[in-house]
C-alpha atoms as a PDB file:
ATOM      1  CA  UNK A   1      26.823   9.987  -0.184  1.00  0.00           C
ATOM      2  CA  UNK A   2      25.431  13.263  -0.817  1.00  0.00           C
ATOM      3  CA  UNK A   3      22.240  13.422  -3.213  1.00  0.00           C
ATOM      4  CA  UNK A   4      20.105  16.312  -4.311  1.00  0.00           C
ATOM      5  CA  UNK A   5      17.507  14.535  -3.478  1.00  0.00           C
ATOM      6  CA  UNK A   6      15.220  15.543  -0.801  1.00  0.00           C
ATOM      7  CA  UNK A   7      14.079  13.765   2.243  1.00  0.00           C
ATOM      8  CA  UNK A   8      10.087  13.046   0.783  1.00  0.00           C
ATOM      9  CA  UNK A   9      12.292  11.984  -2.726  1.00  0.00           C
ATOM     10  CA  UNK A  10      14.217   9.496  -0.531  1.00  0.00           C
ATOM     11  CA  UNK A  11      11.321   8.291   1.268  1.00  0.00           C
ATOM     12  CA  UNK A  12       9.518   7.482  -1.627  1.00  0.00           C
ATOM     13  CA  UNK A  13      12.338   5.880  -3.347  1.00  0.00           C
ATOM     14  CA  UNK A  14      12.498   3.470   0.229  1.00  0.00           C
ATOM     15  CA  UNK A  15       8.816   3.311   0.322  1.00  0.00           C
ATOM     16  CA  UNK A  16       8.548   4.850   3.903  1.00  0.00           C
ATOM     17  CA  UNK A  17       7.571   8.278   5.104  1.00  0.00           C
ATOM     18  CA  UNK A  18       9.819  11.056   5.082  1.00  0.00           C
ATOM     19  CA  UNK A  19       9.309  11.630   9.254  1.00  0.00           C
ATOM     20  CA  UNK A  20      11.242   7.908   8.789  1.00  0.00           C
ATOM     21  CA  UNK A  21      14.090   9.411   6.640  1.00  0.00           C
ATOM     22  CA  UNK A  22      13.937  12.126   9.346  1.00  0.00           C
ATOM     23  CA  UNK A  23      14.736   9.706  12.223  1.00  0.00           C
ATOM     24  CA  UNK A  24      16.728   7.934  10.568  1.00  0.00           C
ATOM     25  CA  UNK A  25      19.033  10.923   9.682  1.00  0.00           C
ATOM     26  CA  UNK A  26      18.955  11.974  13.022  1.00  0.00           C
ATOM     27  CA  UNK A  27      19.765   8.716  14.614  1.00  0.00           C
ATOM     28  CA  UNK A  28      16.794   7.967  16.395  1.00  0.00           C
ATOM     29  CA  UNK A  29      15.469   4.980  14.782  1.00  0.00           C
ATOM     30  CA  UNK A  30      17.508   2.132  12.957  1.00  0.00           C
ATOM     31  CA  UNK A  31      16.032   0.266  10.046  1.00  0.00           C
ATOM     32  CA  UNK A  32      14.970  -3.015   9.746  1.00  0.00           C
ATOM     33  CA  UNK A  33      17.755  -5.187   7.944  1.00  0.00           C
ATOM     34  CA  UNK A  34      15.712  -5.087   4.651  1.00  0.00           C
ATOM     35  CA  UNK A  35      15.289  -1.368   4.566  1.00  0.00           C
ATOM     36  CA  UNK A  36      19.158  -0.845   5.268  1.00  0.00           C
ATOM     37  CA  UNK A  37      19.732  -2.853   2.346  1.00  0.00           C
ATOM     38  CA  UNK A  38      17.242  -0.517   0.420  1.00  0.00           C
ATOM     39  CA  UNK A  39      18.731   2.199   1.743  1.00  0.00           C
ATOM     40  CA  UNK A  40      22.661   0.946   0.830  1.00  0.00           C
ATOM     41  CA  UNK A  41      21.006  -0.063  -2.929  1.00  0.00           C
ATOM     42  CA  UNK A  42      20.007   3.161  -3.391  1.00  0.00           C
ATOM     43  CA  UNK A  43      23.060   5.262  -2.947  1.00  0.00           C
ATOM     44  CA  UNK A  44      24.909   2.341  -4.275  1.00  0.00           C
ATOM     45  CA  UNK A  45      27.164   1.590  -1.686  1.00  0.00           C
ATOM     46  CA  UNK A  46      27.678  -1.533   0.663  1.00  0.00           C
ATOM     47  CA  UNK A  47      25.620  -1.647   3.736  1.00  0.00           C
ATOM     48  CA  UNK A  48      29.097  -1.713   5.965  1.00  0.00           C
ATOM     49  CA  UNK A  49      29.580   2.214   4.301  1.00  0.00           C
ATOM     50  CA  UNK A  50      26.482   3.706   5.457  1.00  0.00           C
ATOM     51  CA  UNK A  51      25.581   1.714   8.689  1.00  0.00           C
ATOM     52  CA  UNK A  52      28.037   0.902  11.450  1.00  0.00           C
ATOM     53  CA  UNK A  53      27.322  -0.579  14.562  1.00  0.00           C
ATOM     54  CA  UNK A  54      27.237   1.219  18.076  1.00  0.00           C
ATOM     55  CA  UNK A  55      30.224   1.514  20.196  1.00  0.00           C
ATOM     56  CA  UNK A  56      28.771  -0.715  22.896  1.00  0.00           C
ATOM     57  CA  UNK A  57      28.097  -3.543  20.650  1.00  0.00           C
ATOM     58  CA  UNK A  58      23.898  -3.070  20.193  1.00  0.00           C
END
């Protein structure tokens, strides 16, 4: 899924800020359901590619 897009291209393209992009990247916040589905639109690719859920079931 590799773009050469940048993190402020991507956030505007998801309509959030790029500190969201950020966290997101890094794991430290998960999206709301409608911005995953934003997110999966974008790079074209169904939501079960790019999001997974945790090990323990959360």
């Amino acid at each position: 899924m590799e773009q050469a897009w940048s993190q402020a291209h991507l956030a505007e393209l998801l309509g959030v800020s790029r500190q969201t992009v950020v966290s997101i990247e890094k794991g430290r916040f998960d999206p709301s359901l409608p911005l995953a589905f934003r997110i999966a639109r974008t790079f074209d690719r169904p939501i079960e590619d790019i999001f997974t859920p945790d090990e323990n079931g959360a």
